[in-house]
C-alpha atoms as a PDB file:
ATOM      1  CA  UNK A   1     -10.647  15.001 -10.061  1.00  0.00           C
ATOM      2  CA  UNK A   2      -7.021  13.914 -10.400  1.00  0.00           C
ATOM      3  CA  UNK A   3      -6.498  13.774  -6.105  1.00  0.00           C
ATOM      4  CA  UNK A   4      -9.900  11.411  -6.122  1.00  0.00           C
ATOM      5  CA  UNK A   5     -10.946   9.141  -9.404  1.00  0.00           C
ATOM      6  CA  UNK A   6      -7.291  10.083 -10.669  1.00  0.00           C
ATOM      7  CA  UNK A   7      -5.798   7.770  -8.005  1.00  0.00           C
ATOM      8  CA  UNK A   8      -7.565   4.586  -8.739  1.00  0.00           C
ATOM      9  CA  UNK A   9      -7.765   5.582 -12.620  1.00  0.00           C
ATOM     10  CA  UNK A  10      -5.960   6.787 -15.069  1.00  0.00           C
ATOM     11  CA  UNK A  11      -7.833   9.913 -16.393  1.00  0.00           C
ATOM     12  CA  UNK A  12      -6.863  11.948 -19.171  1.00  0.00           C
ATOM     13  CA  UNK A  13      -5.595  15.293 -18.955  1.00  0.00           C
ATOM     14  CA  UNK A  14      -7.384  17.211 -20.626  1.00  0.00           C
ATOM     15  CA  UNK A  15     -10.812  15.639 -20.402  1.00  0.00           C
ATOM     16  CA  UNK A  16     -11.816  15.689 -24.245  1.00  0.00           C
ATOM     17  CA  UNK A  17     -14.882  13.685 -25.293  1.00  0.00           C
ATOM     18  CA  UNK A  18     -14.409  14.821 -28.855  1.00  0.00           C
ATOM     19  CA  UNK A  19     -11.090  12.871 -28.909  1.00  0.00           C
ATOM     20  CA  UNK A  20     -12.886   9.011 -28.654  1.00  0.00           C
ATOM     21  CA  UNK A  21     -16.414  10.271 -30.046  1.00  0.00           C
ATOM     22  CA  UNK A  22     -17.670  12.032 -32.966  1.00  0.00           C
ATOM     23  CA  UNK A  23     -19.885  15.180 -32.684  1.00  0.00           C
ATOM     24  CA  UNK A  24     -22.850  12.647 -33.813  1.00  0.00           C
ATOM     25  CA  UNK A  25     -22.482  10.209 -31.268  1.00  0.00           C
ATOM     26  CA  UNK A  26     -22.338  12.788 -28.492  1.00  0.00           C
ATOM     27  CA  UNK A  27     -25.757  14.258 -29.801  1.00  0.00           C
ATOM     28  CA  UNK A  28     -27.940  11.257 -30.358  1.00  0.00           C
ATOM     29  CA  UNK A  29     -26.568   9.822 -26.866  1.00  0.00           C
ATOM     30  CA  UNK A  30     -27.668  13.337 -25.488  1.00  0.00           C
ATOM     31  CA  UNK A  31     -24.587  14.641 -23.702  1.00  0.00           C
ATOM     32  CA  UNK A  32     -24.643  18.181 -23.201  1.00  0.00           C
ATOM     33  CA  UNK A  33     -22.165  20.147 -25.723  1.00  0.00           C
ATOM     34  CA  UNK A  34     -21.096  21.750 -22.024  1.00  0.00           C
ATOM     35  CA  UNK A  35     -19.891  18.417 -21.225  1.00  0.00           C
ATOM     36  CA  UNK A  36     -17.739  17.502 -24.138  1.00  0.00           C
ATOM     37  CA  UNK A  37     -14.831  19.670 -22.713  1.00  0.00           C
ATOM     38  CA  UNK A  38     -13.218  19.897 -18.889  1.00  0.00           C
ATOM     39  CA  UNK A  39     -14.084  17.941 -15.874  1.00  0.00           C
ATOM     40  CA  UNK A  40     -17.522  18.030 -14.170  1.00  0.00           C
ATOM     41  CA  UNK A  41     -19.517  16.188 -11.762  1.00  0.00           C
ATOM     42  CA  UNK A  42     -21.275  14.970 -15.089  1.00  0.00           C
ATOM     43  CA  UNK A  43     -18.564  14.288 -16.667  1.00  0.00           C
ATOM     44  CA  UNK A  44     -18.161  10.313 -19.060  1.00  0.00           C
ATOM     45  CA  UNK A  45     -15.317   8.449 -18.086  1.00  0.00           C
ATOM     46  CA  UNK A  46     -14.336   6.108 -20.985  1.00  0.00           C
ATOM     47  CA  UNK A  47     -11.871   3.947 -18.715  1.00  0.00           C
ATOM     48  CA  UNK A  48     -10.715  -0.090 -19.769  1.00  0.00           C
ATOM     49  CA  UNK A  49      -9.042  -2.421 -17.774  1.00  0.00           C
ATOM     50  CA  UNK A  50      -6.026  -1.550 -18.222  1.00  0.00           C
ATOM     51  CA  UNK A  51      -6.358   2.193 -16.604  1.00  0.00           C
ATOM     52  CA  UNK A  52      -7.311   0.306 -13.215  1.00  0.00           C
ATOM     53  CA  UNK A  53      -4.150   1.905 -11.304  1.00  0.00           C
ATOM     54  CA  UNK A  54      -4.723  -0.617  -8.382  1.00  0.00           C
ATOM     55  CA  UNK A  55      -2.947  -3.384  -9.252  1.00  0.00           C
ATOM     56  CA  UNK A  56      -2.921  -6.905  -7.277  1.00  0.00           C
END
């Protein structure tokens, strides 16, 4: 993940959805407790702005 989206974002390492959503907010926006933890091809990226590594 880090040789393809992890050169034009940055991604964090580890891939924790628990760490910017509660256990809640994951289950009413039905995302797979499989998903919460570790990289996958389904996998949310909660990127801003300011992890756009490509700069002008």
């Amino acid at each position: 993940m880090h040789k393809t989206l992890g050169m034009l974002f940055a991604l964090p390492n580890p891939y924790d959805l628990t760490r910017d959503f509660d256990e809640a907010t994951l289950i009413r926006n039905v995302i797979p407790r499989v998903n919460w933890h570790g990289w996958s091809p389904n996998s949310v990226l909660v990127i801003e702005k300011d992890d756009l590594l490509l700069k002008p």
